[in-house]
C-alpha atoms as a PDB file:
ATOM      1  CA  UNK A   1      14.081  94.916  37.816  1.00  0.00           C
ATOM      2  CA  UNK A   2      11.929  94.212  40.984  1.00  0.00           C
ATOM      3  CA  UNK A   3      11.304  90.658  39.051  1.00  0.00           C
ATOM      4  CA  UNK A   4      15.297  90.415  39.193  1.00  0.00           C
ATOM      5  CA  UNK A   5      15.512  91.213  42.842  1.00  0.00           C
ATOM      6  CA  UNK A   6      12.344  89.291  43.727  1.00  0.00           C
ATOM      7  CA  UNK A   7      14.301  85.847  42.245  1.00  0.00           C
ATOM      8  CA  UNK A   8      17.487  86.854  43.763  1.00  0.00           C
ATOM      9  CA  UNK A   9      16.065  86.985  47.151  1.00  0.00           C
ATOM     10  CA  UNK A  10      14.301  84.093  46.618  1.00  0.00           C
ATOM     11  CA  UNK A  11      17.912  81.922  45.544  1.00  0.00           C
ATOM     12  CA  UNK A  12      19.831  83.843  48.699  1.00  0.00           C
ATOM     13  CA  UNK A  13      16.972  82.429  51.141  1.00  0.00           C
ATOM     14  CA  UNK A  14      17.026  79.350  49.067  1.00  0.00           C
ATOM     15  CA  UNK A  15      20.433  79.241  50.182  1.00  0.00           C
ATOM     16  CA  UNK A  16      20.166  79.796  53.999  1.00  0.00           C
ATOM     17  CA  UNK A  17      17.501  77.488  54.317  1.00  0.00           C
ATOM     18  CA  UNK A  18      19.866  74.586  53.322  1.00  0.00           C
ATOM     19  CA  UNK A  19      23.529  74.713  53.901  1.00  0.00           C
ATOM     20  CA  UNK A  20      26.599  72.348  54.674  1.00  0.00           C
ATOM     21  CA  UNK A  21      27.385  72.741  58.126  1.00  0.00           C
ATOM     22  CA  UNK A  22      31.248  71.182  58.981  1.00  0.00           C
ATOM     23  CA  UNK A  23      32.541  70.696  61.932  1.00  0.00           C
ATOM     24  CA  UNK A  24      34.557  68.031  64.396  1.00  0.00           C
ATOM     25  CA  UNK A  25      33.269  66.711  68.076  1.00  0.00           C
ATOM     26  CA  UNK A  26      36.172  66.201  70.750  1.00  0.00           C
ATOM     27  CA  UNK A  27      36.414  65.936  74.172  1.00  0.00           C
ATOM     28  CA  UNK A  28      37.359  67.855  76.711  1.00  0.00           C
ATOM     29  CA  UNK A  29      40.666  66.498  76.342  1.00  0.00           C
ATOM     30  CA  UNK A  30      40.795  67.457  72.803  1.00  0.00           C
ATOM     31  CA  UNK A  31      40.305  63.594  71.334  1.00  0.00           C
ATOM     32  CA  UNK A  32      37.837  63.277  68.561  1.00  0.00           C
ATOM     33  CA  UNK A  33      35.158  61.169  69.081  1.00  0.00           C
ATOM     34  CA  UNK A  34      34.379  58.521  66.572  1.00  0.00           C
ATOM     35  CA  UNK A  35      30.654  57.728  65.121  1.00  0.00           C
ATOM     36  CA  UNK A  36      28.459  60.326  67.229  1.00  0.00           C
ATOM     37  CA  UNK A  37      24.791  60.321  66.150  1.00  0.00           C
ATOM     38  CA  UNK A  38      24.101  63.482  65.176  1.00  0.00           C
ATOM     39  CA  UNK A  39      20.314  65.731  64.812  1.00  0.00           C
ATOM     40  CA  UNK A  40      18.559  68.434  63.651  1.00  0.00           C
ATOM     41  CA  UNK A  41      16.224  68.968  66.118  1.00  0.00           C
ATOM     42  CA  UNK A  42      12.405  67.664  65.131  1.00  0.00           C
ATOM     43  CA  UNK A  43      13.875  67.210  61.985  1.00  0.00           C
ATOM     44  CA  UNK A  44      14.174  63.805  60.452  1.00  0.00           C
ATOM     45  CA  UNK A  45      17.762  64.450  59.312  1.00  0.00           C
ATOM     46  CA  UNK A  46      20.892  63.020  60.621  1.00  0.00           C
ATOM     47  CA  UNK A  47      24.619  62.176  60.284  1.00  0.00           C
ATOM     48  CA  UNK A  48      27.605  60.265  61.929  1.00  0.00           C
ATOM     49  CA  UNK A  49      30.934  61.785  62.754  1.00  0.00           C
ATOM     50  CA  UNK A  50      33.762  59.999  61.188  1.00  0.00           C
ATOM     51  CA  UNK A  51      36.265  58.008  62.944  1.00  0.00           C
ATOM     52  CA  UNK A  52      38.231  61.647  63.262  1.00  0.00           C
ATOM     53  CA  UNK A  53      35.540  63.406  64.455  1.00  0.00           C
ATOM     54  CA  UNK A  54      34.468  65.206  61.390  1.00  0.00           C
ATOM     55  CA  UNK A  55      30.636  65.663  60.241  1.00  0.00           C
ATOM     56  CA  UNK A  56      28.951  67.657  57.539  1.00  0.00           C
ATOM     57  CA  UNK A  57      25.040  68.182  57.593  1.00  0.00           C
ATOM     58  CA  UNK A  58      22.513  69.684  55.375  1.00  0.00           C
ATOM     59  CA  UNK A  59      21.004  72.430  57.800  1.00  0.00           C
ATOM     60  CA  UNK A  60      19.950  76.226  58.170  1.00  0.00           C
ATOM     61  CA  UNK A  61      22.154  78.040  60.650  1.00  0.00           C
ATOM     62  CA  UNK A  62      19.421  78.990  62.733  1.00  0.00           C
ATOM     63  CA  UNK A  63      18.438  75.387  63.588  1.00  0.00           C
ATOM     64  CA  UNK A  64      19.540  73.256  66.365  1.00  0.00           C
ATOM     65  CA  UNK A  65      21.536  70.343  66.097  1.00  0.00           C
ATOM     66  CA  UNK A  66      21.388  67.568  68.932  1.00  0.00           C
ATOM     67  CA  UNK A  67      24.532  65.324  69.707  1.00  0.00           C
ATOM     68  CA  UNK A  68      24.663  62.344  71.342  1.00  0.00           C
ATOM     69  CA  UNK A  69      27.512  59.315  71.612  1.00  0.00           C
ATOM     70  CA  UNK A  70      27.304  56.806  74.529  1.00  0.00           C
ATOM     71  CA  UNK A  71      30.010  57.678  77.438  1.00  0.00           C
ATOM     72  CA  UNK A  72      29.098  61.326  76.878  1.00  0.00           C
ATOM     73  CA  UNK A  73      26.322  63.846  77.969  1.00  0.00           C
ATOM     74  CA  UNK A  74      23.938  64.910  75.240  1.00  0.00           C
ATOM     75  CA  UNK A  75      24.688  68.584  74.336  1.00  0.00           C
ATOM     76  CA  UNK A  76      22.290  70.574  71.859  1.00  0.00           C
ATOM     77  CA  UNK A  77      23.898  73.139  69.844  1.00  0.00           C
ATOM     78  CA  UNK A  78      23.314  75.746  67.197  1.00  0.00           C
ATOM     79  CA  UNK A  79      24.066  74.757  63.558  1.00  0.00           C
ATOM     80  CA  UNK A  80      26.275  78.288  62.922  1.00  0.00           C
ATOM     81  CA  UNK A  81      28.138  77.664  66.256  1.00  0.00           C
ATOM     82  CA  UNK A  82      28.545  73.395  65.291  1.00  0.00           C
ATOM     83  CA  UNK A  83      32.439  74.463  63.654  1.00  0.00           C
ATOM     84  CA  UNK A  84      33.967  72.566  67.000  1.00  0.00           C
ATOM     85  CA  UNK A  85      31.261  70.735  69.536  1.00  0.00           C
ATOM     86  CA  UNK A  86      33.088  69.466  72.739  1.00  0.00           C
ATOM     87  CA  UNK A  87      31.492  66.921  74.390  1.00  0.00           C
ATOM     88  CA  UNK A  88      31.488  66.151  78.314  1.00  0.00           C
ATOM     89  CA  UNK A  89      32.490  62.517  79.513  1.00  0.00           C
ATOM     90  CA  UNK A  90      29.020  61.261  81.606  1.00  0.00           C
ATOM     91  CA  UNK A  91      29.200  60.175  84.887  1.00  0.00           C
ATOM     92  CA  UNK A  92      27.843  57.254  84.919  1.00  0.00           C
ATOM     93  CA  UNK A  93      26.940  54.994  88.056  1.00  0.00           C
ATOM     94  CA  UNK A  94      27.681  51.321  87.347  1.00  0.00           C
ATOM     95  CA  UNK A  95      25.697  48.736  88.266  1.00  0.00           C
ATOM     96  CA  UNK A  96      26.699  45.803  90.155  1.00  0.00           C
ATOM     97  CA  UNK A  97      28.510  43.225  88.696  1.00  0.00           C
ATOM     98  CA  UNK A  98      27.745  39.532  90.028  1.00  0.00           C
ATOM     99  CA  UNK A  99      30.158  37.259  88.306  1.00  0.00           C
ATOM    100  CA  UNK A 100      27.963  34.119  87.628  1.00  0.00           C
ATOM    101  CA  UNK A 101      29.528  31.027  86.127  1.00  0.00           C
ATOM    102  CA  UNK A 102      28.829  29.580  82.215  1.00  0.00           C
ATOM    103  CA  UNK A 103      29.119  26.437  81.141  1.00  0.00           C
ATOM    104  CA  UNK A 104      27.468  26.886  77.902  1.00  0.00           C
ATOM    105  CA  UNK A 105      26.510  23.360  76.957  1.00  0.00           C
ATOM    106  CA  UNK A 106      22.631  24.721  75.872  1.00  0.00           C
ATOM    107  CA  UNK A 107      21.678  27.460  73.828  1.00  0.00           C
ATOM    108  CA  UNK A 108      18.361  28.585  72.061  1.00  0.00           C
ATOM    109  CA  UNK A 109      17.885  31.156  69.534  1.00  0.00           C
ATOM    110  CA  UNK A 110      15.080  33.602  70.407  1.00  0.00           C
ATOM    111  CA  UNK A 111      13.207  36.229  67.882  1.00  0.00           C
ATOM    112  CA  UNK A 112      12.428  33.859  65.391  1.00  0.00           C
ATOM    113  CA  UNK A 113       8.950  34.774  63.613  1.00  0.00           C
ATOM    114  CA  UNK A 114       6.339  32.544  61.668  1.00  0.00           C
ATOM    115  CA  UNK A 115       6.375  33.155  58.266  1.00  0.00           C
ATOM    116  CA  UNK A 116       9.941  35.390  57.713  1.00  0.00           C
ATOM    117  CA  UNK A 117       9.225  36.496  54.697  1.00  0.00           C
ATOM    118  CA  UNK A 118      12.153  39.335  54.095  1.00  0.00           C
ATOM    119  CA  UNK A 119      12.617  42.622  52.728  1.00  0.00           C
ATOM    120  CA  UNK A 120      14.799  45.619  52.712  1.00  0.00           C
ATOM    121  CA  UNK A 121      14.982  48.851  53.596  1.00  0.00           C
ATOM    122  CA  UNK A 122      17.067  52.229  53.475  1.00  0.00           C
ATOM    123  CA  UNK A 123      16.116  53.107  57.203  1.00  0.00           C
ATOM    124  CA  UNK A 124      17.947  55.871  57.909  1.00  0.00           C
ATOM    125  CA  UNK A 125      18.283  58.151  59.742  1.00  0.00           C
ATOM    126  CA  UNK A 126      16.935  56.003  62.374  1.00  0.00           C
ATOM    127  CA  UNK A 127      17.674  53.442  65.085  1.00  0.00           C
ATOM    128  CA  UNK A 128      14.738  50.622  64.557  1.00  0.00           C
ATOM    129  CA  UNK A 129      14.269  48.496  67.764  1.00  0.00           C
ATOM    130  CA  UNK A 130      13.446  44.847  68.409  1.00  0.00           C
ATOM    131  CA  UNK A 131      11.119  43.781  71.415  1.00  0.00           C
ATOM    132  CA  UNK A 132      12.777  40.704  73.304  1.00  0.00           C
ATOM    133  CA  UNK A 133       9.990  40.085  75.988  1.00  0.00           C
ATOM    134  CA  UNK A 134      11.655  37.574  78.857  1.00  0.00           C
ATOM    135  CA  UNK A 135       9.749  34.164  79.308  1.00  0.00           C
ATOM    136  CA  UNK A 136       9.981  31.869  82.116  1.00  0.00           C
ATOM    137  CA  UNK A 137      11.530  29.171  79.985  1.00  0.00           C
ATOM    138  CA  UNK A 138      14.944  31.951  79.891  1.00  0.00           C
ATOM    139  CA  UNK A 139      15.666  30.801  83.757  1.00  0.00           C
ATOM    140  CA  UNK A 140      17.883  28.393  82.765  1.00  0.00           C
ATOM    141  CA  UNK A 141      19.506  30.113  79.819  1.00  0.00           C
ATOM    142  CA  UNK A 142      19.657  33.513  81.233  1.00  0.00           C
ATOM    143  CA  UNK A 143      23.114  34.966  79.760  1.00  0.00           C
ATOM    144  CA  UNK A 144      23.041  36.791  75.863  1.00  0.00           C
ATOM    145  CA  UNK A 145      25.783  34.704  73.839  1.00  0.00           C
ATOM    146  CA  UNK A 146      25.210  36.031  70.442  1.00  0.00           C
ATOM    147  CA  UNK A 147      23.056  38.611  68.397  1.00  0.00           C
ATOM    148  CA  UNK A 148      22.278  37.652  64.595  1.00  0.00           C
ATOM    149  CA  UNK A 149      21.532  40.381  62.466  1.00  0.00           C
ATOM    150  CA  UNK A 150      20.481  39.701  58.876  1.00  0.00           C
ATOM    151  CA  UNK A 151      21.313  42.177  56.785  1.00  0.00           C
ATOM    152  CA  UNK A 152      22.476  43.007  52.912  1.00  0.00           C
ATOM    153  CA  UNK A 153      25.033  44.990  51.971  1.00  0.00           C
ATOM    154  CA  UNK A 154      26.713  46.044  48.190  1.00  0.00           C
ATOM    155  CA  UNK A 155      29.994  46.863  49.671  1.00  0.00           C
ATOM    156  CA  UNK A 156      32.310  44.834  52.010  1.00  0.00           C
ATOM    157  CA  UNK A 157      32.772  45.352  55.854  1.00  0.00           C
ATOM    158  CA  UNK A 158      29.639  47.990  56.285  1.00  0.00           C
ATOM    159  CA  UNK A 159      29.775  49.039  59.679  1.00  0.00           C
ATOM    160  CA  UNK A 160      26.918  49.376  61.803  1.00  0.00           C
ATOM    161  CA  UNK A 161      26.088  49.904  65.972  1.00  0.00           C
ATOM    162  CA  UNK A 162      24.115  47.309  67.853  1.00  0.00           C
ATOM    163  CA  UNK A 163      22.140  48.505  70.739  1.00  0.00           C
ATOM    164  CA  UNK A 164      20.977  46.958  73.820  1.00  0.00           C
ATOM    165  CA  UNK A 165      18.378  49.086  75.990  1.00  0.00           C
ATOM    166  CA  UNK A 166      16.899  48.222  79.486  1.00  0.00           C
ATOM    167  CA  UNK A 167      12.666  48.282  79.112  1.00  0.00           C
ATOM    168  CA  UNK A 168      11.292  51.513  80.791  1.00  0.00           C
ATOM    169  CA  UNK A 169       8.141  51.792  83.227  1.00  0.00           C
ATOM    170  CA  UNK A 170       6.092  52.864  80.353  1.00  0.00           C
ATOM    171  CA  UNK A 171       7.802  50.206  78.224  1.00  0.00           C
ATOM    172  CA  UNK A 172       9.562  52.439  75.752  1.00  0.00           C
ATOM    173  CA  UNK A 173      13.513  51.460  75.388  1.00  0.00           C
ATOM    174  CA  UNK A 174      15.787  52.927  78.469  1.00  0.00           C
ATOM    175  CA  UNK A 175      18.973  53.277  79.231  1.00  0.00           C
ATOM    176  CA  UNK A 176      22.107  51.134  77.034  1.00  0.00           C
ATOM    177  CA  UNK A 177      22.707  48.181  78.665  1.00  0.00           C
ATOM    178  CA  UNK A 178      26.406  48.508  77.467  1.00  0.00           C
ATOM    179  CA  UNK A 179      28.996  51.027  78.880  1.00  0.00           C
ATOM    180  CA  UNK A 180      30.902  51.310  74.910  1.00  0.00           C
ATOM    181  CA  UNK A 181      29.284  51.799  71.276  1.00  0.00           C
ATOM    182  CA  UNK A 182      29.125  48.167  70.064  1.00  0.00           C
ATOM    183  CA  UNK A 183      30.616  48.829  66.481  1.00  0.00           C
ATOM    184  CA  UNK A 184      30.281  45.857  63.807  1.00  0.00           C
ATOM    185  CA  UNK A 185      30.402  45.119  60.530  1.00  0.00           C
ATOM    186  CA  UNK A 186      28.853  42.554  58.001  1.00  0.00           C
ATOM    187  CA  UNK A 187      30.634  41.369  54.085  1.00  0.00           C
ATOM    188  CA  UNK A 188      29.186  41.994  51.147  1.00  0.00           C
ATOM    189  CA  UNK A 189      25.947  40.124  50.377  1.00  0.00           C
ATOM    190  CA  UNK A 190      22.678  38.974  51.687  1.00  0.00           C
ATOM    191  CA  UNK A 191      23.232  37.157  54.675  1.00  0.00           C
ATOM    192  CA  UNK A 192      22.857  36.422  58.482  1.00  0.00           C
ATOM    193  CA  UNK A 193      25.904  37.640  60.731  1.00  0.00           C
ATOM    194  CA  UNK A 194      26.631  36.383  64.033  1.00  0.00           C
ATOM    195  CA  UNK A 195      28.006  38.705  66.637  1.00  0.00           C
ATOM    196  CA  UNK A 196      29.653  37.516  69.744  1.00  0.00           C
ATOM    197  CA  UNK A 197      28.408  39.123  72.974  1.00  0.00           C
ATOM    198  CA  UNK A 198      29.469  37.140  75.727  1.00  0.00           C
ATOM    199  CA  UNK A 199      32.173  39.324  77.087  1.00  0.00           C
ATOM    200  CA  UNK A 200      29.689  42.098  78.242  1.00  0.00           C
ATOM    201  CA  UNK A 201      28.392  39.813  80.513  1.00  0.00           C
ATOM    202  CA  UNK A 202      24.726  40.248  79.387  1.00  0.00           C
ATOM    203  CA  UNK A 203      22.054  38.850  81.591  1.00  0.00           C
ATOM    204  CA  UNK A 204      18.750  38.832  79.923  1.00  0.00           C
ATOM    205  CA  UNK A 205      16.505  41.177  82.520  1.00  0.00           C
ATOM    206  CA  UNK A 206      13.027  39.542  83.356  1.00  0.00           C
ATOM    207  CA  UNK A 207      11.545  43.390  82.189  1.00  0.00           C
ATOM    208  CA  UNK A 208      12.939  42.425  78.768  1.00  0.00           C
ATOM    209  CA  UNK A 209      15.024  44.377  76.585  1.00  0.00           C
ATOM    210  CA  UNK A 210      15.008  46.442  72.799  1.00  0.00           C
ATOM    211  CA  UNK A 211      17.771  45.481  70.768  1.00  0.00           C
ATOM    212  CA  UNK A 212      18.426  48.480  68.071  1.00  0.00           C
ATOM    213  CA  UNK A 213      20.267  48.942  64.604  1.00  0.00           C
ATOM    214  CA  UNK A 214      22.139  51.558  64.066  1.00  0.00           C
ATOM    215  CA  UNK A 215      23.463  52.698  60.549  1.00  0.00           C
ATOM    216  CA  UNK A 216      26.447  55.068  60.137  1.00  0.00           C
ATOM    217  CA  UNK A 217      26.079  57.819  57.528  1.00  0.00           C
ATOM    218  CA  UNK A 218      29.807  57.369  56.790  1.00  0.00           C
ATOM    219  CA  UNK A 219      31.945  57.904  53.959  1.00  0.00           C
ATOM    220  CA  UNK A 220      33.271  53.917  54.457  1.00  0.00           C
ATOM    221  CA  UNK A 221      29.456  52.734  54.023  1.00  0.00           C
ATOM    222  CA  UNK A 222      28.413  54.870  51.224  1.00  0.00           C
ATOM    223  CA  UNK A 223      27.850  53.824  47.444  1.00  0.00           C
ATOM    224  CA  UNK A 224      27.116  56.352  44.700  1.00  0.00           C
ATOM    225  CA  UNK A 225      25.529  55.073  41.259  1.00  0.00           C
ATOM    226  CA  UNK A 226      24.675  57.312  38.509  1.00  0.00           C
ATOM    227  CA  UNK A 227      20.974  57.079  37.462  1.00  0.00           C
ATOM    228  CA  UNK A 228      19.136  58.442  34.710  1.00  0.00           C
ATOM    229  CA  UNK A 229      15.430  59.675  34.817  1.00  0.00           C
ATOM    230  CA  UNK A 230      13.227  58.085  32.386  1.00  0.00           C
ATOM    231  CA  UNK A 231      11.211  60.953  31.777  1.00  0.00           C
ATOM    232  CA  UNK A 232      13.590  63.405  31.869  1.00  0.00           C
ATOM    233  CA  UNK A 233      16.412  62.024  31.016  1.00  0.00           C
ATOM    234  CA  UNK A 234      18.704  63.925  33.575  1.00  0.00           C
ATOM    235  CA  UNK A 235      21.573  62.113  35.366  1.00  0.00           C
ATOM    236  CA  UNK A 236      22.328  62.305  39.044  1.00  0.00           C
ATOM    237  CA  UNK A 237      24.389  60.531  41.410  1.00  0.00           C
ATOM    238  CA  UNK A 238      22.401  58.501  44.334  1.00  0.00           C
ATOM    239  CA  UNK A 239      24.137  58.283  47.571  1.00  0.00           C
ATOM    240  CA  UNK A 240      22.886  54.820  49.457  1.00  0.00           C
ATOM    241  CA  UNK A 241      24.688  54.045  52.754  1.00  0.00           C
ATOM    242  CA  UNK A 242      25.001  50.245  53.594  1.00  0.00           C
ATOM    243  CA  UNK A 243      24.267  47.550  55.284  1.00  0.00           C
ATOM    244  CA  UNK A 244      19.860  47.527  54.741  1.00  0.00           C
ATOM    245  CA  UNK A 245      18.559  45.757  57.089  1.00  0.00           C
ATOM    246  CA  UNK A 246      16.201  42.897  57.017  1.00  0.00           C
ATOM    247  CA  UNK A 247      12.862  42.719  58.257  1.00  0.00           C
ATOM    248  CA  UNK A 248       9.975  40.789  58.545  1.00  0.00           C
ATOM    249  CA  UNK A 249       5.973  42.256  58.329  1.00  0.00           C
ATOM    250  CA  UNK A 250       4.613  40.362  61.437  1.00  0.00           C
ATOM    251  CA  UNK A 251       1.550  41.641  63.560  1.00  0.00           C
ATOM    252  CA  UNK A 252       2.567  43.358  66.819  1.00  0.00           C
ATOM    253  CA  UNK A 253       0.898  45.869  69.364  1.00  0.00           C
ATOM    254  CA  UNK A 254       3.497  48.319  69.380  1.00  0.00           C
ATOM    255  CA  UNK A 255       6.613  49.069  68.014  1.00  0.00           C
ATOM    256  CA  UNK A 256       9.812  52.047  68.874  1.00  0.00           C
ATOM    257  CA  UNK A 257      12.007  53.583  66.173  1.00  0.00           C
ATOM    258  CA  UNK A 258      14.139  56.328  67.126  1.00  0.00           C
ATOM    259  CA  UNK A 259      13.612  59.304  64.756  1.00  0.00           C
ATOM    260  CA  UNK A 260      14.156  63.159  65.045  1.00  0.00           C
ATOM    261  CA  UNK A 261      16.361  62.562  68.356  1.00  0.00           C
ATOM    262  CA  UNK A 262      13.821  60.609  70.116  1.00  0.00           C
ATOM    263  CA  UNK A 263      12.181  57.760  70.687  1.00  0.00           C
ATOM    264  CA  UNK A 264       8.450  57.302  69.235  1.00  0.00           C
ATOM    265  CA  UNK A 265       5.772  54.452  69.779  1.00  0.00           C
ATOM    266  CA  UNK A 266       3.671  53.083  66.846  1.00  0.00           C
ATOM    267  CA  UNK A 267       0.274  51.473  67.599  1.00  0.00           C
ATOM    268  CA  UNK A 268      -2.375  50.513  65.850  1.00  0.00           C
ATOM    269  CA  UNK A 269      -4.638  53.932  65.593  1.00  0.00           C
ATOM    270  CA  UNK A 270      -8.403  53.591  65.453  1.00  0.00           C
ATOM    271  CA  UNK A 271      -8.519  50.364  66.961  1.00  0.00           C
ATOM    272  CA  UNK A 272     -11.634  48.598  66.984  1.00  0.00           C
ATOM    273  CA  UNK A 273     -11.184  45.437  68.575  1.00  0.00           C
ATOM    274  CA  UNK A 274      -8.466  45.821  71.791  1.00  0.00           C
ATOM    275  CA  UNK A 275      -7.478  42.820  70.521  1.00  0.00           C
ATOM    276  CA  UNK A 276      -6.266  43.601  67.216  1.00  0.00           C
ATOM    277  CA  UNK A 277      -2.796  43.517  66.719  1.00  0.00           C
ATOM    278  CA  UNK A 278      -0.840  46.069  63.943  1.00  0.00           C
ATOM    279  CA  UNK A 279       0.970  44.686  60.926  1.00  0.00           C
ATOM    280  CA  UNK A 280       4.454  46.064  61.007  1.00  0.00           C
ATOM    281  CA  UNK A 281       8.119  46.063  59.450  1.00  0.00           C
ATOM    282  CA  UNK A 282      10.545  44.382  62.298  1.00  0.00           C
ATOM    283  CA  UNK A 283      14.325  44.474  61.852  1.00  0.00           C
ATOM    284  CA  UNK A 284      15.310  40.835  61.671  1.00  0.00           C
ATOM    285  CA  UNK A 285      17.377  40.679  64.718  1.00  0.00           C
ATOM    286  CA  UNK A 286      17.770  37.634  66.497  1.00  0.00           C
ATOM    287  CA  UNK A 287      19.247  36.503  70.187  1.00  0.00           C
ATOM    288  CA  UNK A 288      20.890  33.355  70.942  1.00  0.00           C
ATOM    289  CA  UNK A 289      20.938  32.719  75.016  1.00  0.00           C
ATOM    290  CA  UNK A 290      22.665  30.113  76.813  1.00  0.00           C
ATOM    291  CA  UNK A 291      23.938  28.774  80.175  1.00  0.00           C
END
């Protein structure tokens, strides 16, 4: 009997440990808000709302969960009390806007890497950031025209979010360069996208800048395949969420992702040589600047 009890405890905390926590974001004029990244707290486990505000995570109800959407203030909030999460609009100071002309009659493509050899990845949940350093050569072709992102996707019009991020004094990525979630989406295949940017204006800064891919763990990107162990011989259904990015293994000092709900900084541990450089897996992300 105390066997019996002993299991039964163990399935009910088996339970609790792991459960589907539903809820909607709004705002504080009731809207739901679309495609909010959304945490458990030092856990590397995360979800996007759907266009209607609705999100369901794998979680304990004693953990925290950590929402954030651009346009809004971060709020942290208990997975039990997650049912309806209102978020406040941010007040953000704007910079300056000088209104320089274009005549676009040059443009180079910058991010290019020796070697591009490709692979993919299923990155999430993550946002994996590309370092654009600014070179003197960029005087004359200052403004962002395009971003390329090569990416593959199984199913048609997987939607993503591009990221642009100021540099930090410590060099991490800082604040988003763009007032609104820059949503896209790529067809079905292996291929390189071109995205449009020239409406926002973009300037490239002489601190340089992180450009970061997003995926959305939504129902519209997700595939499910039934696969069969070999061993075992026991079917289950894998969930895969699309686009994978590309990316290329090239030798860098440093490198951000943005995991757990923050931002971390690779490097090359027990270096011998200051020198030495760490081989590492960058999204193939691409920027094409002109005049």
């Amino acid at each position: 009997m105390k066997e019996k009890r002993g299991l039964l405890l163990l399935f009910l905390i088996s339970l609790s440990a792991s459960a589907q926590i539903k809820g909607i974001v709004i705002d504080e004029f009731s809207k739901p808000i679309s495609y909010v990244n959304i945490w458990v707290e030092n856990e590397n486990n995360s979800t996007t709302s759907e266009e209607d505000g609705r999100f369901t995570i794998s979680s304990s109800s004693d953990k925290n969960l950590i929402f954030s959407a651009l346009g809004y203030e971060k709020k942290t909030v208990k997975a039990s009390e997650a049912q309806k999460v209102v978020l406040k609009i941010s007040a953000v100071e704007l910079n300056e806007i000088i209104i320089s002309k274009k005549i676009e009659t040059k443009e180079i493509e910058i991010g290019k890497v020796k070697n591009q050899t490709y692979q993919a990845f299923e990155n999430g949940p993550r946002i994996d950031a590309k370092f654009f350093p600014y070179l003197p050569k960029y005087k004359k072709t200052k403004f962002i025209q395009k971003v390329s992102v090569f990416a593959d996707s199984q199913i048609d019009n997987a939607g993503f979010k591009i990221h642009f991020y100021s540099v930090n004094p410590d060099g991490a990525p800082g604040e988003e360069l763009l007032q609104k979630d820059f949503i896209v989406s790529v067809k079905k295949g292996v291929k390189k996208t071109y995205f449009n940017v020239s409406d926002f204006n973009l300037i490239m800064p002489k601190s340089g800048l992180f450009v970061g891919f997003e995926k959305l763990i939504i129902e519209r990107n997700k595939l499910e395949k039934e696969v069969t162990d070999s061993n075992t011989k026991i079917k289950t259904i894998q969930k895969s969420y699309f686009p994978f990015m590309l990316y290329n293994y090239v030798e860098r000092d440093f490198i951000y992702l943005f995991s757990k709900g923050k931002w971390t900084r690779q490097t090359k541990e027990d270096v011998i040589n200051p020198a030495d450089k760490m081989a590492v897996y960058e999204p193939a992300i691409n920027l094409i600047l002109t005049n």
